[in-house]
C-alpha atoms as a PDB file:
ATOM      1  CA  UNK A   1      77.838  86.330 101.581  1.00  0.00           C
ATOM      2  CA  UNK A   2      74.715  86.289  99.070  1.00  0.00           C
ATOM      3  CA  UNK A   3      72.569  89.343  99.038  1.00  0.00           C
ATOM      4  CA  UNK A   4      68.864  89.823  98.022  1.00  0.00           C
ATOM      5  CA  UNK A   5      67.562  90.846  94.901  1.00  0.00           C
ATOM      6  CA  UNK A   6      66.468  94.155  94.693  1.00  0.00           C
ATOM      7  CA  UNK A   7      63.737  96.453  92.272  1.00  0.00           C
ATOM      8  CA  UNK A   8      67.611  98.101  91.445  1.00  0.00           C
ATOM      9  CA  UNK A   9      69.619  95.168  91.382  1.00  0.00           C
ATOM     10  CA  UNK A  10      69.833  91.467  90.645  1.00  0.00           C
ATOM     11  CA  UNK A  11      70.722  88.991  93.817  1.00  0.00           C
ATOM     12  CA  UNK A  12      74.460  88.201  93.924  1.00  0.00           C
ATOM     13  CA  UNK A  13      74.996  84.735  94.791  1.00  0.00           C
ATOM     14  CA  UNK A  14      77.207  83.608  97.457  1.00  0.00           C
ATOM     15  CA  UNK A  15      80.110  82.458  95.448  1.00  0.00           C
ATOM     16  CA  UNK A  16      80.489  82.508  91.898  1.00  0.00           C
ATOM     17  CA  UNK A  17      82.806  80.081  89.934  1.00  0.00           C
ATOM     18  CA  UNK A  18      84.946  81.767  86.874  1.00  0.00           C
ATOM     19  CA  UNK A  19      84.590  79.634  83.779  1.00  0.00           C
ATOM     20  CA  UNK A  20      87.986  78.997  82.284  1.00  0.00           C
ATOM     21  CA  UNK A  21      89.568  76.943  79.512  1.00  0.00           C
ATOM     22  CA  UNK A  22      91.284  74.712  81.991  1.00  0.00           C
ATOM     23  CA  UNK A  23      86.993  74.161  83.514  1.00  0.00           C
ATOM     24  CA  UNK A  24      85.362  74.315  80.260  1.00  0.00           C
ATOM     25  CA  UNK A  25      83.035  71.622  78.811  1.00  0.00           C
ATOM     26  CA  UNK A  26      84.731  70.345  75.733  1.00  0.00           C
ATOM     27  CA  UNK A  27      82.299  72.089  73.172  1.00  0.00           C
ATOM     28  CA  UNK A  28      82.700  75.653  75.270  1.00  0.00           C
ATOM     29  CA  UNK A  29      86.234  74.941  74.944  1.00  0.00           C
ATOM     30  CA  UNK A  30      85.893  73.958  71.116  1.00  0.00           C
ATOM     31  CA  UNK A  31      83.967  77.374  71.064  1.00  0.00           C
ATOM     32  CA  UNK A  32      86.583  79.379  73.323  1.00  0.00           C
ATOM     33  CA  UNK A  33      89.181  78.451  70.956  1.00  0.00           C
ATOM     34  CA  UNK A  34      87.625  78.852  67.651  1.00  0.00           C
ATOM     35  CA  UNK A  35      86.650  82.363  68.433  1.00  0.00           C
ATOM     36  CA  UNK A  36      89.732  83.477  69.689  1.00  0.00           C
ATOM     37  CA  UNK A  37      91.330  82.234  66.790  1.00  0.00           C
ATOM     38  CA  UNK A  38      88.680  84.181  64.776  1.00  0.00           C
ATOM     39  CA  UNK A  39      89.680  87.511  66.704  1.00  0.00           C
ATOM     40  CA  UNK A  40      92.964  86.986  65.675  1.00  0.00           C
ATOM     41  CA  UNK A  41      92.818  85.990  62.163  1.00  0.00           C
ATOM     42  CA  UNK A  42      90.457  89.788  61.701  1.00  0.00           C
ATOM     43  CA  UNK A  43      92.955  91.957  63.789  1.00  0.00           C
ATOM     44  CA  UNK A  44      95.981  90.274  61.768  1.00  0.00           C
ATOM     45  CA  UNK A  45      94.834  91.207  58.935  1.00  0.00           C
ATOM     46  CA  UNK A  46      93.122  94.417  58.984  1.00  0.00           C
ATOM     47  CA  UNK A  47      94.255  98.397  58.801  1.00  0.00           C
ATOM     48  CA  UNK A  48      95.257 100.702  61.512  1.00  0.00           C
ATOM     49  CA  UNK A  49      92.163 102.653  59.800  1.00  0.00           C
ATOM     50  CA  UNK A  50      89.940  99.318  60.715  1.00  0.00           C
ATOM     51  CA  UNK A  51      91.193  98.494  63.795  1.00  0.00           C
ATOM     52  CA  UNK A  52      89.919 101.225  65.558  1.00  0.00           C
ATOM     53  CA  UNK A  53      86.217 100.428  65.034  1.00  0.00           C
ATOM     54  CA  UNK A  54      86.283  96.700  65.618  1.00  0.00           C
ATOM     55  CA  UNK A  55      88.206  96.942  69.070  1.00  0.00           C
ATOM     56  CA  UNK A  56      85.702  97.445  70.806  1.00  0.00           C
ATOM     57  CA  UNK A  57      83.696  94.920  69.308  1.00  0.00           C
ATOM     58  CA  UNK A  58      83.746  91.376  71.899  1.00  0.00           C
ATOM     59  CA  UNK A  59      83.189  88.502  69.729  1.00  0.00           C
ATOM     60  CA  UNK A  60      84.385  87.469  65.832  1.00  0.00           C
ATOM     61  CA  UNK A  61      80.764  88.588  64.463  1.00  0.00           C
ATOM     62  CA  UNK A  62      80.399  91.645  66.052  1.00  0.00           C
ATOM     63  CA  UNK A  63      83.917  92.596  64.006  1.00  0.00           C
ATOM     64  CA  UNK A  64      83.186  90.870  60.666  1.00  0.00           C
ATOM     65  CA  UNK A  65      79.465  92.503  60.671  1.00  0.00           C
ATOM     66  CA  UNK A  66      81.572  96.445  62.014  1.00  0.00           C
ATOM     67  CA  UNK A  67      83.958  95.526  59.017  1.00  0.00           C
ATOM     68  CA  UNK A  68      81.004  94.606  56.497  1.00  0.00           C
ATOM     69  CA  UNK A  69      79.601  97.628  57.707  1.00  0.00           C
ATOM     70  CA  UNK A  70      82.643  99.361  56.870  1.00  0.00           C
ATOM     71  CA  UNK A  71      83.518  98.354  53.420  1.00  0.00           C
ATOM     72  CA  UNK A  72      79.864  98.380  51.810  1.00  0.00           C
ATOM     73  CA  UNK A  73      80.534 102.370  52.873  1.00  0.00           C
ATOM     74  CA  UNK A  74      83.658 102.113  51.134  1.00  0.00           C
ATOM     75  CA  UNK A  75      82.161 100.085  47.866  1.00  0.00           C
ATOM     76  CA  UNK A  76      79.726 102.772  47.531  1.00  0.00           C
ATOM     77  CA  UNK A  77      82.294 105.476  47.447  1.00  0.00           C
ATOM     78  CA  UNK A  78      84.141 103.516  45.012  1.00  0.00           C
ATOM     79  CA  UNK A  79      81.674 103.501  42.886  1.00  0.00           C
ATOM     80  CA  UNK A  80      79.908 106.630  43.508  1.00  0.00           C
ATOM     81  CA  UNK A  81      83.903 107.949  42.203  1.00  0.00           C
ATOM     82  CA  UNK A  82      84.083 105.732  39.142  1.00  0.00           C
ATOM     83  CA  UNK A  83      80.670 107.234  37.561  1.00  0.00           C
ATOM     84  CA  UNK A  84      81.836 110.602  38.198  1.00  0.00           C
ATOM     85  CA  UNK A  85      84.901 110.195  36.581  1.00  0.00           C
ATOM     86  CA  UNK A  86      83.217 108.472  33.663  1.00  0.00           C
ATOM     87  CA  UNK A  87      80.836 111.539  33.148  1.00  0.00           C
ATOM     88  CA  UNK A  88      84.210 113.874  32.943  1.00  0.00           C
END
């Protein structure tokens, strides 16, 4: 059964079809594919340490920009290191 929009709430249709690979246009399923394959080619190859922040993340760029994130915190700290220990 539909129901009416609300100043809450958006209107629900009265049925609503799941898209899934075996529905999919060709190019969504292109898509579908390549970014799971993404997903897995990050979580494969990334730390425990890593992991933690990009699971939450839902698609391949949200995880590759939390990771970019990530490391330029860790270049800097790299670097911020190998100054001090060149003063000593």
């Amino acid at each position: 059964q539909a129901v009416a929009a609300t100043d809450n709430f958006l209107a629900i249709p009265e049925y609503t079809t799941v898209e899934t690979p075996m529905n999919m246009s060709p190019a969504n399923k292109a898509h579908f594919e390549s970014e799971k394959e993404a997903i897995h080619l990050i979580l494969t190859e990334i730390g425990d340490k890593i992991y933690s922040t990009v699971d939450a993340c839902q698609t391949a760029k949200e995880m590759w920009e939390a990771i970019e994130r990530l490391q330029q915190g860790e270049t800097f700290s790299n670097s911020k290191l190998h100054c001090v220990l060149s003063q000593e």
